[in-house]
Each structure stands twice: as C-alpha cells, then as structure tokens.
PDB file of N, CA and C in Angstrom:
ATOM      1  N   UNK A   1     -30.411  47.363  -1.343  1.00  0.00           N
ATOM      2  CA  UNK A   1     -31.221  46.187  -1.101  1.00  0.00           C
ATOM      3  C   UNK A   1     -30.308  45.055  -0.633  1.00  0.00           C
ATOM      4  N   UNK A   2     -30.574  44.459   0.401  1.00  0.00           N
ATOM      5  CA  UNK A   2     -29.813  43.355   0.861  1.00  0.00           C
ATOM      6  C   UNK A   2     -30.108  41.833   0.256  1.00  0.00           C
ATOM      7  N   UNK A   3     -29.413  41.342   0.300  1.00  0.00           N
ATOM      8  CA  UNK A   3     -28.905  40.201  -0.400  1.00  0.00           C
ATOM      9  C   UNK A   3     -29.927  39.096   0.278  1.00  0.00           C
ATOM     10  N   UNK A   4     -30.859  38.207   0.042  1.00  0.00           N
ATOM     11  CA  UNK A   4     -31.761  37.219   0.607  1.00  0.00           C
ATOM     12  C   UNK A   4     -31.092  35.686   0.641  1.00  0.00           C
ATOM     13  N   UNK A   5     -30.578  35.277   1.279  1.00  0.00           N
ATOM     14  CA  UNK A   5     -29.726  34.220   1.520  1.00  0.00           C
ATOM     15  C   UNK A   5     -30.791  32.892   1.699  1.00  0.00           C
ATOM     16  N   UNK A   6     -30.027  31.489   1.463  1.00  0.00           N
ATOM     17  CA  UNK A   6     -31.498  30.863   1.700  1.00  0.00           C
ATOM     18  C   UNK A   6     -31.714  30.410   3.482  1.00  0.00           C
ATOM     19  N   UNK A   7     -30.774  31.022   3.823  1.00  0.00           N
ATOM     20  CA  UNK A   7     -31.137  30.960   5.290  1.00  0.00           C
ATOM     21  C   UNK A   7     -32.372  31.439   5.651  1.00  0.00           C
ATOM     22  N   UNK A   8     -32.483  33.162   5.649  1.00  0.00           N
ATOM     23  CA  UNK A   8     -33.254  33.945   5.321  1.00  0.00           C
ATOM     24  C   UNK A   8     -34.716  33.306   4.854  1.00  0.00           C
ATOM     25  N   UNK A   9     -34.753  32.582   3.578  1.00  0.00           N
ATOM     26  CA  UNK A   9     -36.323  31.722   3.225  1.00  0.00           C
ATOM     27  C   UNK A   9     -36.415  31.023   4.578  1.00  0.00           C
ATOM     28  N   UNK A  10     -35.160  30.076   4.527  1.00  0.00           N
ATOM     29  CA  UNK A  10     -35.404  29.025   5.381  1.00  0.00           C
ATOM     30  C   UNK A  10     -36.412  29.555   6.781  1.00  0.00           C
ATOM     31  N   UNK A  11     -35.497  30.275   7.318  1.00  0.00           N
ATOM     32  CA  UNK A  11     -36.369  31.000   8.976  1.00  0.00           C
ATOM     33  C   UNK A  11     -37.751  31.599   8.815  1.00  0.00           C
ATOM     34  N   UNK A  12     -38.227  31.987   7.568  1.00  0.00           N
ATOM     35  CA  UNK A  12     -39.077  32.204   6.969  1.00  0.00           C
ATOM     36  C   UNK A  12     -40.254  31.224   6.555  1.00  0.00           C
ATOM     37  N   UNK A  13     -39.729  30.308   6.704  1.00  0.00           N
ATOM     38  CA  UNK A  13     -40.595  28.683   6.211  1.00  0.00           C
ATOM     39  C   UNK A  13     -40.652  28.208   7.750  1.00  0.00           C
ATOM     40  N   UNK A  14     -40.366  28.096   8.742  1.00  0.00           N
ATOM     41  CA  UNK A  14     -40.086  27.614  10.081  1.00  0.00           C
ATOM     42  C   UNK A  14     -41.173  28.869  10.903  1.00  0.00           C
ATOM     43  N   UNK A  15     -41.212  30.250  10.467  1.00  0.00           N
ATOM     44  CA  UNK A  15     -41.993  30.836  11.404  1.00  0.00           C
ATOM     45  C   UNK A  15     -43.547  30.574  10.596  1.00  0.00           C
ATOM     46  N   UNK A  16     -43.603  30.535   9.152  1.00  0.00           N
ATOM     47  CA  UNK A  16     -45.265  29.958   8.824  1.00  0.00           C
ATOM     48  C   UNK A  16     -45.692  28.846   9.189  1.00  0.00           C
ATOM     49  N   UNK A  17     -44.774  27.892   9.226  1.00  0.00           N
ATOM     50  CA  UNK A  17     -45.000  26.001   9.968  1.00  0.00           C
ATOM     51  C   UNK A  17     -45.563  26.200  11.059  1.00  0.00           C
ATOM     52  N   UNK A  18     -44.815  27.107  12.420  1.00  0.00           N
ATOM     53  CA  UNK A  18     -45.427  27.274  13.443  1.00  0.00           C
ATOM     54  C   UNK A  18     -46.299  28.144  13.576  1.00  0.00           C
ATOM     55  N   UNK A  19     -46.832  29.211  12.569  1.00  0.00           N
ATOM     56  CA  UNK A  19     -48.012  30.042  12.331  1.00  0.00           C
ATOM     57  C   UNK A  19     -49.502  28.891  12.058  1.00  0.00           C
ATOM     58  N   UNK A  20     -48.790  28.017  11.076  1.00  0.00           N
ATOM     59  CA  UNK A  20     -50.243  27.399  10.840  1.00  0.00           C
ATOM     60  C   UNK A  20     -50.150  26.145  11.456  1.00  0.00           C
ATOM     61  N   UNK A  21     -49.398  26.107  12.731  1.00  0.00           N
ATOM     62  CA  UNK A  21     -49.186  24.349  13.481  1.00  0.00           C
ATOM     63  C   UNK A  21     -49.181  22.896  12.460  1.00  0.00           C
ATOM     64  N   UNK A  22     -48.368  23.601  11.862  1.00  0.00           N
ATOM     65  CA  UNK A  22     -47.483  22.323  10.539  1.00  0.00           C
ATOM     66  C   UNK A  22     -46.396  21.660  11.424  1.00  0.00           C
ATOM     67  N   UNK A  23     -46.078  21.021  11.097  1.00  0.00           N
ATOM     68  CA  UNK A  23     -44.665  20.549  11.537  1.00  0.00           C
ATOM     69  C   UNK A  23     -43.124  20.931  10.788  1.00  0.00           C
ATOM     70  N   UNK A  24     -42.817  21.168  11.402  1.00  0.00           N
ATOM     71  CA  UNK A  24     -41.409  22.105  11.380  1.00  0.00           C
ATOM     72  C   UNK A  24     -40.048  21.526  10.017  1.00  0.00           C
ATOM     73  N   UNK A  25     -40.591  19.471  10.606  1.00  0.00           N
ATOM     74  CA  UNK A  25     -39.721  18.964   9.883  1.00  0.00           C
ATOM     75  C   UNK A  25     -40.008  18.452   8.589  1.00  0.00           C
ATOM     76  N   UNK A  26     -39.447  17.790   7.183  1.00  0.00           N
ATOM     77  CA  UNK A  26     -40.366  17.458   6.358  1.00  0.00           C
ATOM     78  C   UNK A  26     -40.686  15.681   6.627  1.00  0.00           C
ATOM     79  N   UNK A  27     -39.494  15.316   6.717  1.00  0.00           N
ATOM     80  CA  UNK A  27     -39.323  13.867   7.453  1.00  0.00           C
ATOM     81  C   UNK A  27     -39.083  13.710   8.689  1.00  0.00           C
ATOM     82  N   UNK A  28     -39.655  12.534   9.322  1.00  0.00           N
ATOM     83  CA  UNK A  28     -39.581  12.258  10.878  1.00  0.00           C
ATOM     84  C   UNK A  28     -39.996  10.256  10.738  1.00  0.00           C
ATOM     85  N   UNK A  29     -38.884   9.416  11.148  1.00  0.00           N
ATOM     86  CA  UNK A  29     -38.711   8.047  11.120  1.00  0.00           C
ATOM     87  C   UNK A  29     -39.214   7.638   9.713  1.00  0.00           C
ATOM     88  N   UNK A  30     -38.701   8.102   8.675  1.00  0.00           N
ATOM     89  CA  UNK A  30     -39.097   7.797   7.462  1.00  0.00           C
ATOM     90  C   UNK A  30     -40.055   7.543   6.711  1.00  0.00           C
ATOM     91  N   UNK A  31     -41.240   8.862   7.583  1.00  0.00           N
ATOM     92  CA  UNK A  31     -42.457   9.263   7.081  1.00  0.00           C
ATOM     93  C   UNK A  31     -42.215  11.030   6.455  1.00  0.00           C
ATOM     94  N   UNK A  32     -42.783  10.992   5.535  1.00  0.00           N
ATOM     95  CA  UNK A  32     -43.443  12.647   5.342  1.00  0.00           C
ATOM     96  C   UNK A  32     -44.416  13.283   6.506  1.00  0.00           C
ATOM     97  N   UNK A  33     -44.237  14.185   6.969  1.00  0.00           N
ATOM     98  CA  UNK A  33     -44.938  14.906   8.292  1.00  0.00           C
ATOM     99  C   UNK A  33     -45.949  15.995   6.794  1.00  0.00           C
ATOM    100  N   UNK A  34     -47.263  15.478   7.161  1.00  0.00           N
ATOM    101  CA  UNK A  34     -48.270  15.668   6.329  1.00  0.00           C
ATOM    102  C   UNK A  34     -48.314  16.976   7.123  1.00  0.00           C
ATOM    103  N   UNK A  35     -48.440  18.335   5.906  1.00  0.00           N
ATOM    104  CA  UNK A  35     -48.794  19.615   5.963  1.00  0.00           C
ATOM    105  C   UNK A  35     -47.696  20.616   6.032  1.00  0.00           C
ATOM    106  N   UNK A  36     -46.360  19.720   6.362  1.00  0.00           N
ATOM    107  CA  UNK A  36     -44.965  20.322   5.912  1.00  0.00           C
ATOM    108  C   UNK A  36     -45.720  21.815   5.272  1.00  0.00           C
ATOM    109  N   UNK A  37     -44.922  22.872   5.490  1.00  0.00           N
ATOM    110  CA  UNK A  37     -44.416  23.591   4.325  1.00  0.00           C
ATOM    111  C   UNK A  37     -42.818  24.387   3.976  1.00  0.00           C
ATOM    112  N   UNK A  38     -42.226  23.807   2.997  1.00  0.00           N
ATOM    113  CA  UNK A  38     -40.787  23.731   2.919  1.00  0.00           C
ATOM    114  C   UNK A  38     -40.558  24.305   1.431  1.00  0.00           C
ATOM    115  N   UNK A  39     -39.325  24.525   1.233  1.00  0.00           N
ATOM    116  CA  UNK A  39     -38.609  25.259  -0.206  1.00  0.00           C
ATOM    117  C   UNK A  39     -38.084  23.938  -1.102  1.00  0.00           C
ATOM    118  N   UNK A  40     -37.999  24.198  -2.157  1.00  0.00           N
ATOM    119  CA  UNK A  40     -37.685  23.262  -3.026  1.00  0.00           C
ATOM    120  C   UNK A  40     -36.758  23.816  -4.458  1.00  0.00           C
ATOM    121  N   UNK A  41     -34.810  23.928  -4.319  1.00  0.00           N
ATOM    122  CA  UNK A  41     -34.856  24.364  -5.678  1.00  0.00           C
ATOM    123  C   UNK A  41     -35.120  23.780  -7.127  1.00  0.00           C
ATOM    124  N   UNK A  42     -35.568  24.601  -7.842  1.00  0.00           N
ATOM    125  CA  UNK A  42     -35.641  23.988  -9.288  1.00  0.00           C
ATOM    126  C   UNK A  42     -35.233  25.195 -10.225  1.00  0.00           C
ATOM    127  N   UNK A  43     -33.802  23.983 -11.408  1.00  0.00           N
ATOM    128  CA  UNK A  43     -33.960  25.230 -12.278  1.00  0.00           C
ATOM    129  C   UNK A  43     -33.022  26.347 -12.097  1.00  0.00           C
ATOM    130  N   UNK A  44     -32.680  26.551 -11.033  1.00  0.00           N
ATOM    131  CA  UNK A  44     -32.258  28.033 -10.826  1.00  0.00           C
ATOM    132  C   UNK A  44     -33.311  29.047  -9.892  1.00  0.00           C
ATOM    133  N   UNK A  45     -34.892  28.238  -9.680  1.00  0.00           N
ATOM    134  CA  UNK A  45     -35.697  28.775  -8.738  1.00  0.00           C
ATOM    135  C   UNK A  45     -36.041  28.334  -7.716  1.00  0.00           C
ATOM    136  N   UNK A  46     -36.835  28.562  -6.776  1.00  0.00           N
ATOM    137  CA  UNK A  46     -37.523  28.289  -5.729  1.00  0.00           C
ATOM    138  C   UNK A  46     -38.554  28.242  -5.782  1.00  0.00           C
ATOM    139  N   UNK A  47     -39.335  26.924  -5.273  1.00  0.00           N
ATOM    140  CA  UNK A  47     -40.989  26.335  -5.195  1.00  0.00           C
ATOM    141  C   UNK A  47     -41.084  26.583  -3.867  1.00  0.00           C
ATOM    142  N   UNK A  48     -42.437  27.156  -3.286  1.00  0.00           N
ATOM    143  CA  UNK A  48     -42.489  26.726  -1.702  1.00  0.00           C
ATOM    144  C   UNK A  48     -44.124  25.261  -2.117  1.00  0.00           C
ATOM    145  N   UNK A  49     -43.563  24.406  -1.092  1.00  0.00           N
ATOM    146  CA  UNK A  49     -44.183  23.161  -1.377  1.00  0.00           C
ATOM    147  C   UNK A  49     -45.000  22.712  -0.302  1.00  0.00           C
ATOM    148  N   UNK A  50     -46.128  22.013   0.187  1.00  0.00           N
ATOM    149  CA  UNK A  50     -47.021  21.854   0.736  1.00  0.00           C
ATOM    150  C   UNK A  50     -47.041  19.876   0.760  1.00  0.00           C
ATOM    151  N   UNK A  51     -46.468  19.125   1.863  1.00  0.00           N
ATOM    152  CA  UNK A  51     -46.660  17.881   2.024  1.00  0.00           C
ATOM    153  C   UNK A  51     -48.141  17.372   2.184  1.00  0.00           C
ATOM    154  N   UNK A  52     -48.251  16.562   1.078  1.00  0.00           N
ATOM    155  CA  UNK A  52     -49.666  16.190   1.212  1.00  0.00           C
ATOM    156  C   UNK A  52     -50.015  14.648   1.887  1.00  0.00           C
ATOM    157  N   UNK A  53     -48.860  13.833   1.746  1.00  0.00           N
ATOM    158  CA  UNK A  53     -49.484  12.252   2.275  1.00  0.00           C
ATOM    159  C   UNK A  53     -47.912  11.838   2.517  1.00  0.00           C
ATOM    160  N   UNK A  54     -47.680  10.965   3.425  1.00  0.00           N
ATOM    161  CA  UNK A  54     -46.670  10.128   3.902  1.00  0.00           C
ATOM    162  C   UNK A  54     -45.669   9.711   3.147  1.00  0.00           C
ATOM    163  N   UNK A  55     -45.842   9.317   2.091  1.00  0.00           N
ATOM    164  CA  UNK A  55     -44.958   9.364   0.970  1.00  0.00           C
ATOM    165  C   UNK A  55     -43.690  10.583   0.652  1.00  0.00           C
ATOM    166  N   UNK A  56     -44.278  11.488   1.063  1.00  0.00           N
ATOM    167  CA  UNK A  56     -43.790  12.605   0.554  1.00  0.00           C
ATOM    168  C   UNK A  56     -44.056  13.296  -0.955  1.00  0.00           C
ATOM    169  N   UNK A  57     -45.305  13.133  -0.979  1.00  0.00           N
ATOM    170  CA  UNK A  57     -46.127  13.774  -2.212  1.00  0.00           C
ATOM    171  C   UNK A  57     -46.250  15.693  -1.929  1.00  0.00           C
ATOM    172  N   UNK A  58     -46.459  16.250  -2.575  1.00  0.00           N
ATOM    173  CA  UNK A  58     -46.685  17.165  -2.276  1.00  0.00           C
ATOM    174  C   UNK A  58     -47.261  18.600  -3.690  1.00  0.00           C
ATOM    175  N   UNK A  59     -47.963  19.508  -2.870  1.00  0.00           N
ATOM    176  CA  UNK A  59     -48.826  20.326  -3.896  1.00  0.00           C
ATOM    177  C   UNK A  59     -47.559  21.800  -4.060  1.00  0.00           C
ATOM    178  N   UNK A  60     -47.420  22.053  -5.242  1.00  0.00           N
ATOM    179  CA  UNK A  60     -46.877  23.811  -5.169  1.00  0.00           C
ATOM    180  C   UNK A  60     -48.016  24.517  -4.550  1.00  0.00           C
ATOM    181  N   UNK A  61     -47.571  25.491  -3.403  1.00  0.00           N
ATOM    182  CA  UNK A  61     -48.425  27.089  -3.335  1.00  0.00           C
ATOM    183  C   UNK A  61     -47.361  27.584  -3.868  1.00  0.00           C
ATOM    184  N   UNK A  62     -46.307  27.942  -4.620  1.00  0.00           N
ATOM    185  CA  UNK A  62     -45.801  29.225  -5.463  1.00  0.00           C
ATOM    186  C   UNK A  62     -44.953  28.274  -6.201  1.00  0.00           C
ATOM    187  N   UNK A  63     -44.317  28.989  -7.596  1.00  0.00           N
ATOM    188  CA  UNK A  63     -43.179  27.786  -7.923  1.00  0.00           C
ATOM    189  C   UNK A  63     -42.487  29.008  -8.765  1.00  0.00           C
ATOM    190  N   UNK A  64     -41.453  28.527  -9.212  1.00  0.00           N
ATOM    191  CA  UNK A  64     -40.757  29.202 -10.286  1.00  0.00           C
ATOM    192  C   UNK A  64     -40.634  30.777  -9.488  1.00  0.00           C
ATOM    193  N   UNK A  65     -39.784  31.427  -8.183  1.00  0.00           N
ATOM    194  CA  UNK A  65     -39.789  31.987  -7.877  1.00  0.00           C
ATOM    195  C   UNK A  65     -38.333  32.097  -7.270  1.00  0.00           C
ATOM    196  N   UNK A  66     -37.876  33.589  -7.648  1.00  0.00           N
ATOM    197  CA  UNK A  66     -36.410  34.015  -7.010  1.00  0.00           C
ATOM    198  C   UNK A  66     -36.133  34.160  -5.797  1.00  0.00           C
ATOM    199  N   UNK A  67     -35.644  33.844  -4.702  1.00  0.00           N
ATOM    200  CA  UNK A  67     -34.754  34.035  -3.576  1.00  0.00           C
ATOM    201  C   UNK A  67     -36.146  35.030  -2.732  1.00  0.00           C
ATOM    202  N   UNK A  68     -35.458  36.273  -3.493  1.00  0.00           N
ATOM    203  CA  UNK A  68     -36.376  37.067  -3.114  1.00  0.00           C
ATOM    204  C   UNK A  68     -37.765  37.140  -2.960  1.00  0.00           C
ATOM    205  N   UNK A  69     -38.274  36.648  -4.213  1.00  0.00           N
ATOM    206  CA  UNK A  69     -39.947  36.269  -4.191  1.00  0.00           C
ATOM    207  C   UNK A  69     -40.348  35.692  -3.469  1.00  0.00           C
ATOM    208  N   UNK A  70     -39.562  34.661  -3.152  1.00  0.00           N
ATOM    209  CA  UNK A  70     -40.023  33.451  -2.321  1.00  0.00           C
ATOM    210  C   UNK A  70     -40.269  34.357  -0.924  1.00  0.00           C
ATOM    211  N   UNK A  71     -39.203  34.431  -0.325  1.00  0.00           N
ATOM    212  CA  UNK A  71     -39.106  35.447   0.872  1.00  0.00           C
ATOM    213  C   UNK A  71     -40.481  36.471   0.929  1.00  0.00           C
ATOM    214  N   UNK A  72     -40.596  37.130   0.362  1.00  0.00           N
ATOM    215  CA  UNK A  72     -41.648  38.095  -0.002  1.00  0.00           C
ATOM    216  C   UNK A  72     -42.885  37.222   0.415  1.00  0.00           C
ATOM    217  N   UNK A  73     -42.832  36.215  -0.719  1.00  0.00           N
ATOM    218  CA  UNK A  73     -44.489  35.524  -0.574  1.00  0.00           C
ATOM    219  C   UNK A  73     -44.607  35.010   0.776  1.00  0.00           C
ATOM    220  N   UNK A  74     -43.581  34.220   1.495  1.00  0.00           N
ATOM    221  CA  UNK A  74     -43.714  34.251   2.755  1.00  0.00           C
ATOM    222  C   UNK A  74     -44.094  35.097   3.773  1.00  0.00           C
ATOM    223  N   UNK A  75     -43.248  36.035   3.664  1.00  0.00           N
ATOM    224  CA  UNK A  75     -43.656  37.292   4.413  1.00  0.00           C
ATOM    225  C   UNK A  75     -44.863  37.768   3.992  1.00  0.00           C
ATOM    226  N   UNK A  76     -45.416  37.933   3.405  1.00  0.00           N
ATOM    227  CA  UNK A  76     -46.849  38.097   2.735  1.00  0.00           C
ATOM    228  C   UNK A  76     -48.094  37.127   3.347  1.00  0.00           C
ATOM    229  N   UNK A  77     -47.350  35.773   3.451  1.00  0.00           N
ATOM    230  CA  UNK A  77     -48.869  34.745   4.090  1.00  0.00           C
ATOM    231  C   UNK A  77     -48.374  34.962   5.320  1.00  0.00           C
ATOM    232  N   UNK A  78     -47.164  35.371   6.443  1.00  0.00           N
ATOM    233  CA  UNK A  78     -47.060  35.588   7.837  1.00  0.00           C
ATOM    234  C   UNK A  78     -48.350  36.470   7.768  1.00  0.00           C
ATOM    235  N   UNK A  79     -47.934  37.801   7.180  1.00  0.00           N
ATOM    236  CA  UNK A  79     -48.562  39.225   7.565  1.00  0.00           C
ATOM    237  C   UNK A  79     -50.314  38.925   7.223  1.00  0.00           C
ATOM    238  N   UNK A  80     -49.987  38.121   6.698  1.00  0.00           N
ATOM    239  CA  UNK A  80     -51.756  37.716   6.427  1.00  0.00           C
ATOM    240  C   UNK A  80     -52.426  36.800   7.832  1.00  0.00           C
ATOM    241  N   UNK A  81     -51.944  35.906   8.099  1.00  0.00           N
ATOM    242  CA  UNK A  81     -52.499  35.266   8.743  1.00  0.00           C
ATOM    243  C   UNK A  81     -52.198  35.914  10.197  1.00  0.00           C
ATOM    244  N   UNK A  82     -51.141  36.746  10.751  1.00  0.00           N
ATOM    245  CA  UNK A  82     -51.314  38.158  11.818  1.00  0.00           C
ATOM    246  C   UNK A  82     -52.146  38.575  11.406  1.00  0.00           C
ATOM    247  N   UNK A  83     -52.793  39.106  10.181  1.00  0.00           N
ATOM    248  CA  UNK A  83     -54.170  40.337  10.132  1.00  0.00           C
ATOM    249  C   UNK A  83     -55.053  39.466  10.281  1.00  0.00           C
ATOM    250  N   UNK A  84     -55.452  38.479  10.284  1.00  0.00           N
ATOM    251  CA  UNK A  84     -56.412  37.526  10.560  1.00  0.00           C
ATOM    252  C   UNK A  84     -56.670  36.880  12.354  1.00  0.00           C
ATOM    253  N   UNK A  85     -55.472  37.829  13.097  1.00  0.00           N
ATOM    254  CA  UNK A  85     -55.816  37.418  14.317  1.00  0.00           C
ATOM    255  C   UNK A  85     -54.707  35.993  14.704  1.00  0.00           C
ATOM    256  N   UNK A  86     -53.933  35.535  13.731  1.00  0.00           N
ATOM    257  CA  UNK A  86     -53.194  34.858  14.320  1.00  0.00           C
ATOM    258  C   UNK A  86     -52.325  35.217  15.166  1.00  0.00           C
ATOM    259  N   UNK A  87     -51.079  34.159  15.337  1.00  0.00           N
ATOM    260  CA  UNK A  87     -50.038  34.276  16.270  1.00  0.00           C
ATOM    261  C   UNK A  87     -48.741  35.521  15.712  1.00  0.00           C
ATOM    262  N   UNK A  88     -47.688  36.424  16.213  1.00  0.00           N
ATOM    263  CA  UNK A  88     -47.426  36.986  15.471  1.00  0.00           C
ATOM    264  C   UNK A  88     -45.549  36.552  16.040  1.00  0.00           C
TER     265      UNK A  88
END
C-alpha cells in the first residue's frame, strides 16, 4: 500500500472544486471564496471543510479522518458525481 502524502489529498481537493465549480482558492483579496472545499489538520487528523460566508466560516463534510480516509472520501464524492453524469 502506498504511502498518501498530503499532496496527494491536496490534488484531490482541487479536482472536486473543479467537479462542483467551487473555487479552487480558499482566500482571494481578503475574502473567503464561498463554497471552497479544502483540508483542515486537527489533532493528528484531517477535516475536509466546506466555506460557507466571507468570513471564512465554514461547515465539516468529514472530520476526524486519516490521510488516507480523507483521500478515499474524496475519491468516493469524484466517482460519485462521474456516475451522476458529471465532468470526469
């Protein structure tokens, strides 16, 4: 089993942004880019996080998750939203 680097999440968080036409960055001129979705460590884990308002507020879709999980769950909402006819 190969080693999941957070590069690896990272490119992983950048191809769902442009799956669901989010924006790529989390900040842009010292606003939150509302609908972000980006990694967050905590703990020793990984949250993937969802920008909700300008501030930079934001909702968990997963939290408390390893390297790997994280990766996984990503790869999991790509392959979902391809079976749904999205972009691939």
């Amino acid at each position: 089993m190969n080693r999941i680097s957070n590069k690896d999440v990272e490119f992983q968080v950048e191809i769902l942004n442009k799956l669901t036409n989010n924006p790529t960055e989390y900040w842009t001129d010292k606003k939150a880019n509302i609908g972000n979705i980006h990694t967050r460590g905590e703990y020793g884990y990984t949250c993937i996080m969802q920008t909700v308002n300008e501030g930079g507020g934001v909702t968990d879709l997963a939290r408390g998750l390893t390297k790997r999980e994280a990766y996984q769950w990503l790869r999991a909402a790509i392959t979902g939203i391809s079976l749904q006819g999205g972009k691939k």
